[in-house]
C-alpha atoms as a PDB file:
ATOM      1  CA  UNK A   1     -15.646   0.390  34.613  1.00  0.00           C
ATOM      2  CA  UNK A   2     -14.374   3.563  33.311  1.00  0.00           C
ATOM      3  CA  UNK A   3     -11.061   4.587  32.234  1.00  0.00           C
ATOM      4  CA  UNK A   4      -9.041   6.897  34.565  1.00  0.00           C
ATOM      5  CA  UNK A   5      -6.664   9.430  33.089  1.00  0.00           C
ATOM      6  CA  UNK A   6      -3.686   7.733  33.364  1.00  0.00           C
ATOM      7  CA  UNK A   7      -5.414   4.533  31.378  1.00  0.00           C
ATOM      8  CA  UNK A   8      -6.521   6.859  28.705  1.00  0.00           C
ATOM      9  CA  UNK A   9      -2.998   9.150  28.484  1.00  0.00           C
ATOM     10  CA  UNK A  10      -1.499   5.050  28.126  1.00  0.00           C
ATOM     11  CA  UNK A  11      -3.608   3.920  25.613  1.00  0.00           C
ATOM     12  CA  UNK A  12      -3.443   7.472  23.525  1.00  0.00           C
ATOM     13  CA  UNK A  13      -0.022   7.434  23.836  1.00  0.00           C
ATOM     14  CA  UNK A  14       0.273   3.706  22.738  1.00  0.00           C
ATOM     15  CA  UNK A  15      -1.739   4.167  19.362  1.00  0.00           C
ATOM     16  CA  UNK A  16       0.113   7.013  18.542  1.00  0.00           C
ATOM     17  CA  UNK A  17       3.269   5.094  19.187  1.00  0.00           C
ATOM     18  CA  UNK A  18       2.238   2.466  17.450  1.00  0.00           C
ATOM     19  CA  UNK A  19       0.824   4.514  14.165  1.00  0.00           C
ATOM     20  CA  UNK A  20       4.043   6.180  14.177  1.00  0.00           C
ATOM     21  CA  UNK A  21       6.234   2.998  14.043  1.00  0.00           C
ATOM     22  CA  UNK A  22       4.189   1.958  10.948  1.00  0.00           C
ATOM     23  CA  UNK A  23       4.350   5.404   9.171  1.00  0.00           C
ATOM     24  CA  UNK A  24       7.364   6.206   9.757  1.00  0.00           C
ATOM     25  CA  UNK A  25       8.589   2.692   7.290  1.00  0.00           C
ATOM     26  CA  UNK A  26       5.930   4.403   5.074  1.00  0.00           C
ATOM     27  CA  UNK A  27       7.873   7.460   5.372  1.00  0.00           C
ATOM     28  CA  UNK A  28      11.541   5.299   4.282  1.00  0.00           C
ATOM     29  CA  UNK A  29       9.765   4.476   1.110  1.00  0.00           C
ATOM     30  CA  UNK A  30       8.786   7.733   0.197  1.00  0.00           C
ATOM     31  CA  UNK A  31       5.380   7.453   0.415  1.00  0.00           C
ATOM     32  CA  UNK A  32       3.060  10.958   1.427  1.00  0.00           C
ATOM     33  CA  UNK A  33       0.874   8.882   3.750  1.00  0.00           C
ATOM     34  CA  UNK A  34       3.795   9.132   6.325  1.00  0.00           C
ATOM     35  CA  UNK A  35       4.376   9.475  10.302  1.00  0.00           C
ATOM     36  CA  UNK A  36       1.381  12.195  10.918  1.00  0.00           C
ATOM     37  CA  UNK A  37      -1.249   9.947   8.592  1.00  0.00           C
ATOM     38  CA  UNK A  38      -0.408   6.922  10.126  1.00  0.00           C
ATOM     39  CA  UNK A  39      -0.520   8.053  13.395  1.00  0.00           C
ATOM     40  CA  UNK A  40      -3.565   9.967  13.140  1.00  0.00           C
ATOM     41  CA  UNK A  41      -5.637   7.040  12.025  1.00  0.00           C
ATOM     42  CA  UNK A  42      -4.087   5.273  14.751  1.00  0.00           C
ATOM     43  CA  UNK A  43      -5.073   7.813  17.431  1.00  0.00           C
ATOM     44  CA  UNK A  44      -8.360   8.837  15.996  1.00  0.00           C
ATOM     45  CA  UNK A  45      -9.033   5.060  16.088  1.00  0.00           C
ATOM     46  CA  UNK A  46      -8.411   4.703  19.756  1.00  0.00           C
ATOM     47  CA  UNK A  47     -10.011   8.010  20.532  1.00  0.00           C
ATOM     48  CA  UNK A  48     -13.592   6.901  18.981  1.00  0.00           C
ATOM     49  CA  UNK A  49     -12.985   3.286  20.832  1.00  0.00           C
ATOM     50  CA  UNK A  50     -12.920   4.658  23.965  1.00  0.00           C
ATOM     51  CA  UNK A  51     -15.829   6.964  23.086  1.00  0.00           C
ATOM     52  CA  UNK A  52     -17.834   4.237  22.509  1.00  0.00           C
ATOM     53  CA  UNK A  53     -16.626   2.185  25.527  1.00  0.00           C
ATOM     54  CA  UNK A  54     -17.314   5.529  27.687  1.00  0.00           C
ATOM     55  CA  UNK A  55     -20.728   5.599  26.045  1.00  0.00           C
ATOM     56  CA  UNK A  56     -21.717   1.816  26.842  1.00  0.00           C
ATOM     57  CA  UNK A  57     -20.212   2.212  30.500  1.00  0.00           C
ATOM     58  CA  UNK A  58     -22.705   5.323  30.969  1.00  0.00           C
ATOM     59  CA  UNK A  59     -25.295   3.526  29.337  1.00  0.00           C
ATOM     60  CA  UNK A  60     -24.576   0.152  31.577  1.00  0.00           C
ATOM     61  CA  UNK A  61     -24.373   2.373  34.830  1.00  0.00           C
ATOM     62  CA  UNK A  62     -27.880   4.228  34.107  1.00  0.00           C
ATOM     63  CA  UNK A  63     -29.299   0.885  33.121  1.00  0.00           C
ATOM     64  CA  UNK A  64     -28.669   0.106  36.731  1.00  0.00           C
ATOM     65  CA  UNK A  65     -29.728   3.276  38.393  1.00  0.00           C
ATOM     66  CA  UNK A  66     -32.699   3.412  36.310  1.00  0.00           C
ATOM     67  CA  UNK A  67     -33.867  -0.622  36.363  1.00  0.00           C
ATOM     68  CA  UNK A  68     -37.401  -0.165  35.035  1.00  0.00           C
ATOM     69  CA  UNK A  69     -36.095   1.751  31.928  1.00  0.00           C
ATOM     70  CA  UNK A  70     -33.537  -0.829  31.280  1.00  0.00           C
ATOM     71  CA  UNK A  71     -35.531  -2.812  28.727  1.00  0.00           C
ATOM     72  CA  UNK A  72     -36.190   0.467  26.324  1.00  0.00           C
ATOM     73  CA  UNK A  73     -32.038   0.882  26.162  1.00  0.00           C
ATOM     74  CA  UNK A  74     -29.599  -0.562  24.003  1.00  0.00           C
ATOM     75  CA  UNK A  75     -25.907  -0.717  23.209  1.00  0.00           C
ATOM     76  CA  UNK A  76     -23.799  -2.050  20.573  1.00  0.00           C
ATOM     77  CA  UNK A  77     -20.219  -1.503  21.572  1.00  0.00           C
ATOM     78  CA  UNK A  78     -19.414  -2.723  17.980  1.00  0.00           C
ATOM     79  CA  UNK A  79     -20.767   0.291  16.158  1.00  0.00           C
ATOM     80  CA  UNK A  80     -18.291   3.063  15.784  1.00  0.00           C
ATOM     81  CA  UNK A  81     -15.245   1.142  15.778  1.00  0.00           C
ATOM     82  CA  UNK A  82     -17.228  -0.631  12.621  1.00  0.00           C
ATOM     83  CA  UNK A  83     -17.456   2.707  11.104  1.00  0.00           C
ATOM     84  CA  UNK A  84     -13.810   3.292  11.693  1.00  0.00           C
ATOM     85  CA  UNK A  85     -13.181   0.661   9.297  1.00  0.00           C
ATOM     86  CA  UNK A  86     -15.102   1.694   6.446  1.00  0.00           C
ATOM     87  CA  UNK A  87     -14.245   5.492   6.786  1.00  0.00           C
ATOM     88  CA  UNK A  88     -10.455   4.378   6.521  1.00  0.00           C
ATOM     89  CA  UNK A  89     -11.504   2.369   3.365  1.00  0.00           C
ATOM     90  CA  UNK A  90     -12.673   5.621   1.865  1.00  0.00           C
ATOM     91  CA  UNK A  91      -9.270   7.830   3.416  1.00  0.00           C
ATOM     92  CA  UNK A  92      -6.689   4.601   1.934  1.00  0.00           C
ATOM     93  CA  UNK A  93      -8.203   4.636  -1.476  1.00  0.00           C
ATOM     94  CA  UNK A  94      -7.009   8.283  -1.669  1.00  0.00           C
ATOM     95  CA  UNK A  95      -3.961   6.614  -1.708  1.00  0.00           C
ATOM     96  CA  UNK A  96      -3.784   4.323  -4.654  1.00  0.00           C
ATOM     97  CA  UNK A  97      -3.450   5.819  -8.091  1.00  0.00           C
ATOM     98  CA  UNK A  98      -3.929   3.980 -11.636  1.00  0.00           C
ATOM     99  CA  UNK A  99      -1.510   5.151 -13.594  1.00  0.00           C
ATOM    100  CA  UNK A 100      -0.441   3.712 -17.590  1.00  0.00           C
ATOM    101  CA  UNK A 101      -1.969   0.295 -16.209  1.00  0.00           C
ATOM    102  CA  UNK A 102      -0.149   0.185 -13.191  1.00  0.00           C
ATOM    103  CA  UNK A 103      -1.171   0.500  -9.717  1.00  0.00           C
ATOM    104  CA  UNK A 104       0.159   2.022  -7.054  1.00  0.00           C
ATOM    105  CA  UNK A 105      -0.454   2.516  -3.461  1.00  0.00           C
ATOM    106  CA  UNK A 106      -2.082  -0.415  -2.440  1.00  0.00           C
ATOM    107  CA  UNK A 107       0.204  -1.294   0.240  1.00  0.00           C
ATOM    108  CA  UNK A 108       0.131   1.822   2.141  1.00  0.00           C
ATOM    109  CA  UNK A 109      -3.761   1.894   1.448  1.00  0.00           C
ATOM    110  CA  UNK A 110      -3.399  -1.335   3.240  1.00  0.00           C
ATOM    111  CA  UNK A 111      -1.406  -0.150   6.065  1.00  0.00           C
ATOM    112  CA  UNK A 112      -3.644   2.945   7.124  1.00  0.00           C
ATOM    113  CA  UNK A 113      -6.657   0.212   7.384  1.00  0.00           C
ATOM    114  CA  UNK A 114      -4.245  -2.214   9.617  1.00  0.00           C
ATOM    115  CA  UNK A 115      -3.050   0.853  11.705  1.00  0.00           C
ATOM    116  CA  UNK A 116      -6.511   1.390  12.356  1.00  0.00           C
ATOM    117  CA  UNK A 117      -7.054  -1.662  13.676  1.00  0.00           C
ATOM    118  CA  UNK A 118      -4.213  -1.159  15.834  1.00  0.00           C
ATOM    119  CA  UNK A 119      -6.186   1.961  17.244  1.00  0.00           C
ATOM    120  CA  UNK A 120      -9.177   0.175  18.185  1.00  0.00           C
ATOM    121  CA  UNK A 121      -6.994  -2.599  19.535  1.00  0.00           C
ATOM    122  CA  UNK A 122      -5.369   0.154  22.135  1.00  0.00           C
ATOM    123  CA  UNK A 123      -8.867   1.932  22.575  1.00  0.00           C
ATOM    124  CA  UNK A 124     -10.146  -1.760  23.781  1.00  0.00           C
ATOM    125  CA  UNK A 125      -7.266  -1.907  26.106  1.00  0.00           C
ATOM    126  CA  UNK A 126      -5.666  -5.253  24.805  1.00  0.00           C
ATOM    127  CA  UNK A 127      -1.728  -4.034  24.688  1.00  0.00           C
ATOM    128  CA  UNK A 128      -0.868  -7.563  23.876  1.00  0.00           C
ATOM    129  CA  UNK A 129      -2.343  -7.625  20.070  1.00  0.00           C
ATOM    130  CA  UNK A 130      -1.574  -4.108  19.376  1.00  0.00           C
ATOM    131  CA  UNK A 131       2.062  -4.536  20.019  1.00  0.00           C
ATOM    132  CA  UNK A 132       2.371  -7.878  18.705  1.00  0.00           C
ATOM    133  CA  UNK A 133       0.213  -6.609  15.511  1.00  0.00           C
ATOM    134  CA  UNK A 134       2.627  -3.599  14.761  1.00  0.00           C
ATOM    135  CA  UNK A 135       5.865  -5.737  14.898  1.00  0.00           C
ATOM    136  CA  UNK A 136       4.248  -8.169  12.539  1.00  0.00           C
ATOM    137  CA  UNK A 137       3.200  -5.341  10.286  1.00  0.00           C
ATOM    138  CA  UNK A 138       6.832  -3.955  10.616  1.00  0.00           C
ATOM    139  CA  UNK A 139       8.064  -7.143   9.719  1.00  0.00           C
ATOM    140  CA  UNK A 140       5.563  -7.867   6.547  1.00  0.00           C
ATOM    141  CA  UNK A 141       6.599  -3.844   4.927  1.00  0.00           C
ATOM    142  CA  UNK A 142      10.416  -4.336   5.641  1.00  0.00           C
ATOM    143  CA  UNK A 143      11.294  -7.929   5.757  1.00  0.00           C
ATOM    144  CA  UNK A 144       8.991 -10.037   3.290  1.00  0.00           C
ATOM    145  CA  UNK A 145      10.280  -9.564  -0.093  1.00  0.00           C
ATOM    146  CA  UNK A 146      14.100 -10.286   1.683  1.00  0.00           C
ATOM    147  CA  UNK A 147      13.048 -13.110   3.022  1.00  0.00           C
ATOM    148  CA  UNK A 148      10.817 -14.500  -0.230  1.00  0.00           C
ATOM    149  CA  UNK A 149      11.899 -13.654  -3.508  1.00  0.00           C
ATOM    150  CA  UNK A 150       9.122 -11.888  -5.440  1.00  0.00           C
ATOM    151  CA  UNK A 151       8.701 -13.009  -9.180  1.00  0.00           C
ATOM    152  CA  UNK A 152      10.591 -10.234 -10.920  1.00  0.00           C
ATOM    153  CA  UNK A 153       8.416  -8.456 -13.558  1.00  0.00           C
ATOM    154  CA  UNK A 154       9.004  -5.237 -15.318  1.00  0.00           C
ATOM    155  CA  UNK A 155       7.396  -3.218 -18.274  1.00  0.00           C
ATOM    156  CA  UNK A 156       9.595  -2.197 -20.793  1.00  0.00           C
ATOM    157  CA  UNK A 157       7.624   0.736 -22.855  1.00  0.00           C
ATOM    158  CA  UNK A 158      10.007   1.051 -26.058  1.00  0.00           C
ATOM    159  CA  UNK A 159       9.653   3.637 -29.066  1.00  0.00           C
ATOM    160  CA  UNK A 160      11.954   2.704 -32.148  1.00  0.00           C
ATOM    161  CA  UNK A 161      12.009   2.801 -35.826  1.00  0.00           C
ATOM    162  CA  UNK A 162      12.317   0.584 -38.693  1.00  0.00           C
ATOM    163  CA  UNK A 163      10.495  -2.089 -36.999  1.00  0.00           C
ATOM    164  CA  UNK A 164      11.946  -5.425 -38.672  1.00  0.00           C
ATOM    165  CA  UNK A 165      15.722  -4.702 -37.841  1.00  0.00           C
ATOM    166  CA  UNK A 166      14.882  -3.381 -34.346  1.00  0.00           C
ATOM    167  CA  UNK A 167      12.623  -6.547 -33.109  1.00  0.00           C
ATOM    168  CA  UNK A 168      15.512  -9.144 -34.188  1.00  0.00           C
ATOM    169  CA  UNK A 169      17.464  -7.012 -32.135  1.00  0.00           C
ATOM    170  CA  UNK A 170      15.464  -6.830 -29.196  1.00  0.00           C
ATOM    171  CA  UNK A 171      14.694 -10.540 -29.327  1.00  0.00           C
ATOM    172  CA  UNK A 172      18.359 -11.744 -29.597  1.00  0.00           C
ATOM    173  CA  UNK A 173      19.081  -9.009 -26.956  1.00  0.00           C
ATOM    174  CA  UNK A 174      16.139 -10.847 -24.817  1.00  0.00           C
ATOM    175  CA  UNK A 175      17.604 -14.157 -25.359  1.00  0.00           C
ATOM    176  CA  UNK A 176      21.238 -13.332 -24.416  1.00  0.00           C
ATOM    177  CA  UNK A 177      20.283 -12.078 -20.927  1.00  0.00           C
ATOM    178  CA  UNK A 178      17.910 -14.877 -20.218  1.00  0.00           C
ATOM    179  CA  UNK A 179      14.731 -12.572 -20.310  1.00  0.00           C
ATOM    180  CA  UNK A 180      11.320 -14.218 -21.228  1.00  0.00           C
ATOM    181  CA  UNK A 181       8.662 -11.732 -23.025  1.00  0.00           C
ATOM    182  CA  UNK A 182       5.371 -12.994 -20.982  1.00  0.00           C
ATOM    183  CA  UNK A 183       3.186 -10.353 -22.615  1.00  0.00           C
ATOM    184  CA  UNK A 184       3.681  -7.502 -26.126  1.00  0.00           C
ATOM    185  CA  UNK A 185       1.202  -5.071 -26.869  1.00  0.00           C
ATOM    186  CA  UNK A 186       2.527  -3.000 -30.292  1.00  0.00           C
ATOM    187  CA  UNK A 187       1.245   0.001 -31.946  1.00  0.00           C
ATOM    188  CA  UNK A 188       2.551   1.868 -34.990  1.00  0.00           C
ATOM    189  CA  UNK A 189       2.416   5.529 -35.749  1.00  0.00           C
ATOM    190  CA  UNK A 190       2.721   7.232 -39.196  1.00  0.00           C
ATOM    191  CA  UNK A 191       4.221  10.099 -40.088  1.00  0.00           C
ATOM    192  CA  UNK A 192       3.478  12.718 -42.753  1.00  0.00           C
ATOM    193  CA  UNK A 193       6.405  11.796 -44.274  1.00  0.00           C
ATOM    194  CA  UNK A 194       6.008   8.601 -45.040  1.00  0.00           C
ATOM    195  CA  UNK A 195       8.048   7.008 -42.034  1.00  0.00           C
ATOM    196  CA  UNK A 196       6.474   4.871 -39.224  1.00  0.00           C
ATOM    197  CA  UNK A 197       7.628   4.674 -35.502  1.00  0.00           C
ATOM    198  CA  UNK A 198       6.679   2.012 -32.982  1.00  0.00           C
ATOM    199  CA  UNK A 199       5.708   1.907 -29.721  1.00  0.00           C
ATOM    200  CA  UNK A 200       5.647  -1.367 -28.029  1.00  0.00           C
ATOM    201  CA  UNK A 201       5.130  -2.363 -24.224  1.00  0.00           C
ATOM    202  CA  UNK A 202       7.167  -5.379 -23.595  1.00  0.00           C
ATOM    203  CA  UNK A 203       6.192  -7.269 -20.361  1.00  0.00           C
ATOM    204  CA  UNK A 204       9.363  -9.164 -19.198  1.00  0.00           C
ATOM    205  CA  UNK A 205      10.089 -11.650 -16.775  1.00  0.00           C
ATOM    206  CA  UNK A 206      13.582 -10.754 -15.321  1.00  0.00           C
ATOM    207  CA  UNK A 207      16.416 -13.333 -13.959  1.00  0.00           C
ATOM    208  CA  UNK A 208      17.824 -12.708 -10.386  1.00  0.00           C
ATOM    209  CA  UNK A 209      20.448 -10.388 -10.106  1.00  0.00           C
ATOM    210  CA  UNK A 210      19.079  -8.410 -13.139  1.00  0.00           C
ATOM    211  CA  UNK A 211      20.684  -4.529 -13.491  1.00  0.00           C
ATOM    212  CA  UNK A 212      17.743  -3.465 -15.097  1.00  0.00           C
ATOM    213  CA  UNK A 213      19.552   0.235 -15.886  1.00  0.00           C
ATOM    214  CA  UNK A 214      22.445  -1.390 -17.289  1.00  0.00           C
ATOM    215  CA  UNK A 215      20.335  -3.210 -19.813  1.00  0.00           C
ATOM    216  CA  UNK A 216      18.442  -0.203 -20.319  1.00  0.00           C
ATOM    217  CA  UNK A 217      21.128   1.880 -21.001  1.00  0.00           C
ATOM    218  CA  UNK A 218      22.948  -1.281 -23.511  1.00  0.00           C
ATOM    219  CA  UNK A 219      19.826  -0.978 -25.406  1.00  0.00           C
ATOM    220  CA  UNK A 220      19.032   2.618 -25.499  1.00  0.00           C
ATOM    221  CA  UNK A 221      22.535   2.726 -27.395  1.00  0.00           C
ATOM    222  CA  UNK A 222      21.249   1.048 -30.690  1.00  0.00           C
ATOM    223  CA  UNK A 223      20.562   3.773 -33.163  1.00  0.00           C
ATOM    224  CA  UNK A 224      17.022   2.596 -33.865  1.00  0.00           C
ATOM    225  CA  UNK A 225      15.754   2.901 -30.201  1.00  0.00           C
ATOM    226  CA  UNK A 226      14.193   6.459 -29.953  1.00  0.00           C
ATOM    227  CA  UNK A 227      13.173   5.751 -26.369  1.00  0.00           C
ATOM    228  CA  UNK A 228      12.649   3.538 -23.387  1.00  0.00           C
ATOM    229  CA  UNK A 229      11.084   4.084 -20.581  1.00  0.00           C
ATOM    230  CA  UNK A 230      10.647   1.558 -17.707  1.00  0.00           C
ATOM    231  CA  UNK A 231       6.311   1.273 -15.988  1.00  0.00           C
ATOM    232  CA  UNK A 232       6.306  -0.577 -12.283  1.00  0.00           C
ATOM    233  CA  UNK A 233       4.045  -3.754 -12.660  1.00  0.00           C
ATOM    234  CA  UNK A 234       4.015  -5.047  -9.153  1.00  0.00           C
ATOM    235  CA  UNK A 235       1.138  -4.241  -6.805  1.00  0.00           C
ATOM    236  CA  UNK A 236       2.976  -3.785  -3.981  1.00  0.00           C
ATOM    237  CA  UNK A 237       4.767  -0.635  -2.992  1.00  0.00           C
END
């Protein structure tokens, strides 16, 4: 059966809507794939659905017109909306960058492939899984890490001098705010005047309630800290 105008305003309408509602928490993070991104995967989505239903409803109508060439012709309604989903794999890798080994992106990478699938959900006409998808997506970007407490990891990237004195500092300042060292990569530079500075990347496991730029700024006061700079670990952003 094919789609009237008012079906296909609906469903347009609908993906939009529903790209939009995803983007626009994208947008609240600060992320560039925002509102328009969103909701032009969304639409485009639907838009190339309901080609390719309007294609196999031609297809299924000449079939029946034309019986004795309806061995010779074929339809798979599956196709296109199977190449939506790996040309938004290519459009949400754009996204993620790899940065001083950390990632970043992923999760909006992630949420231009599932507003996709929204798309195709409202080109296929079923309302009841696009709508229901979208306010579980809303719920997963806004509401998980309130409602489950993420394990809190942070990279500490520290430059200092005199390197004895400074790590018994660090490591009694470590142990009075309850903050285990789960990984240390150190490097040492030396200067043409005989000096040496440090550079060490501290991965730290942080307790709850942690004021990360408090303790920054405690430990950036010790004379022998010439810098320290903080590098997001977590994946999901």
């Amino acid at each position: 059966m094919a789609i009237d105008q008012w079906e296909t305003l609906t469903r347009l309408l609908l993906a939009a809507l529903a790209g939009g509602l995803i983007g626009f928490e994208r947008e609240l993070k600060g992320r560039d794939a925002g509102i328009r991104t969103h909701m032009l995967v969304s639409l485009g989505a639907a838009i190339i659905t309901m080609i390719q239903l309007e294609a196999s409803n031609w297809l299924l109508d000449f079939s029946r017109n034309n019986p004795e060439l309806a061995n010779v012709l074929t339809s798979d309604i599956t196709r296109l909306t199977a190449q939506i989903v790996n040309g938004i794999g290519f459009l949400g890798a754009g996204t993620i960058i790899v940065s001083k080994r950390t990632v970043t992106g992923l999760t909006t990478a992630a949420s231009i492939w599932a507003v996709a699938s929204l798309g195709i959900a409202v080109g296929m006409g079923y309302y009841f899984i696009a709508i229901v998808g979208a306010f579980i997506m809303l719920i997963v970007l806004r509401l998980l890490k309130t409602l489950f407490k993420i394990d809190r990891t942070k990279q500490l990237e520290i430059k200092y001098k005199h390197r004895r004195e400074t790590l018994n500092y660090l490591e009694k300042s470590f142990n009075e705010h309850e903050i285990s060292v789960v990984n240390t990569d150190h490097s040492i530079t030396y200067m043409e005047d005989g000096t040496s500075q440090c550079e060490d990347l501290y991965t730290l496991h942080l307790p709850n309630n942690f004021n990360t730029m408090e303790y920054i700024s405690k430990v950036g006061s010790h004379p022998n800290i010439l810098k320290i700079n903080t590098i997001k670990t977590n994946f999901d952003n």
